[in-house]
Protein backbone atom coordinates (compact mmCIF):
# COMPACT_ATOMS: atom_id res chain seq x y z
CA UNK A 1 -0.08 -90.36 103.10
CA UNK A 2 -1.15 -93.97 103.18
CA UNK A 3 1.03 -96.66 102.89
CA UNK A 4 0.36 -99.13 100.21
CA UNK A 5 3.23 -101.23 99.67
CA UNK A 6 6.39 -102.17 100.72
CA UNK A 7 9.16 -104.01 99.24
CA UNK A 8 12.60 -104.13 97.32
CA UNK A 9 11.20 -105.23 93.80
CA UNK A 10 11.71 -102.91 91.97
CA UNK A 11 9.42 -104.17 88.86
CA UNK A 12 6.55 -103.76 91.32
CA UNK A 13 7.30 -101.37 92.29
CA UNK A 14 7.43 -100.05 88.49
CA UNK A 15 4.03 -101.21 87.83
CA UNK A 16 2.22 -100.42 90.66
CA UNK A 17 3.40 -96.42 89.76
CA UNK A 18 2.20 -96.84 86.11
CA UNK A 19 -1.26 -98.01 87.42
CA UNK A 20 -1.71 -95.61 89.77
CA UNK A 21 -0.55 -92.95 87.35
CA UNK A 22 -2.63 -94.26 84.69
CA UNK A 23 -5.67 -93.50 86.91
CA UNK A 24 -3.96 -90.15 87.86
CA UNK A 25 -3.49 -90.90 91.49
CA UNK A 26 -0.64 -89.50 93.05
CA UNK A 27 1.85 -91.79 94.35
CA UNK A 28 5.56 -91.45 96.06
CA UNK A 29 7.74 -94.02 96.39
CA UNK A 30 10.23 -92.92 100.08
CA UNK A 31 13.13 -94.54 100.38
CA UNK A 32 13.53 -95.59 96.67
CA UNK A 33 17.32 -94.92 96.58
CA UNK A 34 18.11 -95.89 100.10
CA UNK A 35 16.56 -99.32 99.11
CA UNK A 36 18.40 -99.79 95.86
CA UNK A 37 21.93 -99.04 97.67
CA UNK A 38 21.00 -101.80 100.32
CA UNK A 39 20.22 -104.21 97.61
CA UNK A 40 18.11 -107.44 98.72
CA UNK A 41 18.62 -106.53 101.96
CA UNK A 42 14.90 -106.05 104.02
CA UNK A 43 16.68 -103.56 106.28
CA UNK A 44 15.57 -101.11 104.10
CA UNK A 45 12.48 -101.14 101.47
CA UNK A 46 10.67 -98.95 99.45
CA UNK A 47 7.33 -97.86 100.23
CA UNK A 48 5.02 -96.81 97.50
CA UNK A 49 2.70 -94.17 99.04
CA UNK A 50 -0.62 -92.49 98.18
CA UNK A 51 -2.42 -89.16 99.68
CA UNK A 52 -5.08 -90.93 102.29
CA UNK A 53 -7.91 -89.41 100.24
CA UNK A 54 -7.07 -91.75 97.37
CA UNK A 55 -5.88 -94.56 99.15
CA UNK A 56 -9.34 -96.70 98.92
CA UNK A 57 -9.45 -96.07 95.13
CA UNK A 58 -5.98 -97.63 94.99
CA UNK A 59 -6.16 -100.57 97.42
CA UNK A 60 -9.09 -101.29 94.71
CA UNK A 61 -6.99 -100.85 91.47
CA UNK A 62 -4.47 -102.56 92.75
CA UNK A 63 -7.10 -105.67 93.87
CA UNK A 64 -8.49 -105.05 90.62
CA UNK A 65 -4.79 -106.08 88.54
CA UNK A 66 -4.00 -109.03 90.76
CA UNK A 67 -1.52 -107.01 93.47
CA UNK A 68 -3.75 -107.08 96.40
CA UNK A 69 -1.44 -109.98 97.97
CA UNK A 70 1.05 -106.88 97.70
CA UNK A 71 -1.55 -104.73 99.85
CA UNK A 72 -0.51 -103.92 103.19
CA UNK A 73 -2.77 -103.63 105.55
C-alpha cells in the first residue's frame, strides 16, 4: 500500500475517499479512530492509503482537484 496522505482533517480526509472512490480506486484510511480519539494532536494521524498499483493514478487525481499540496511524497 502506498501512502498518500496524512493528517487529522477529517474533511480531507472525507473528500479525498469520495474522489478516489468515485474513480473506483481502493483506498484505506489506518489509524482513522486512533486519530479522532487523540484529537488535534499530531501524535497520531490518519493516513489515507492506496494499493501501490494505483497509487500514480491517484497522486494524479488528487493533483488534478487541487490536493497535491496534500501529497506526500
Amino acid at each position: 500500500m502506498a501512502e498518500l496522505i496524512r493528517t487529522n482533517d477529517i474533511a480531507l480526509v472525507a473528500v479525498v475517499e469520495a474522489l478516489l472512490h468515485g474513480e473506483e480506486i481502493p483506498v484505506h484510511v489506518a489509524d482513522r479512530h486512533s486519530s479522532v480519539m487523540e484529537g488535534s494532536s499530531r501524535f497520531i494521524q490518519m493516513r489515507v492509503l492506496v494499493p501501490d498499483d494505483r497509487a500514480a493514478e491517484a497522486r494524479i487525481l488528487l493533483r488534478e482537484a487541487d490536493l497535491g499540496e496534500w501529497l506526500r511524497d
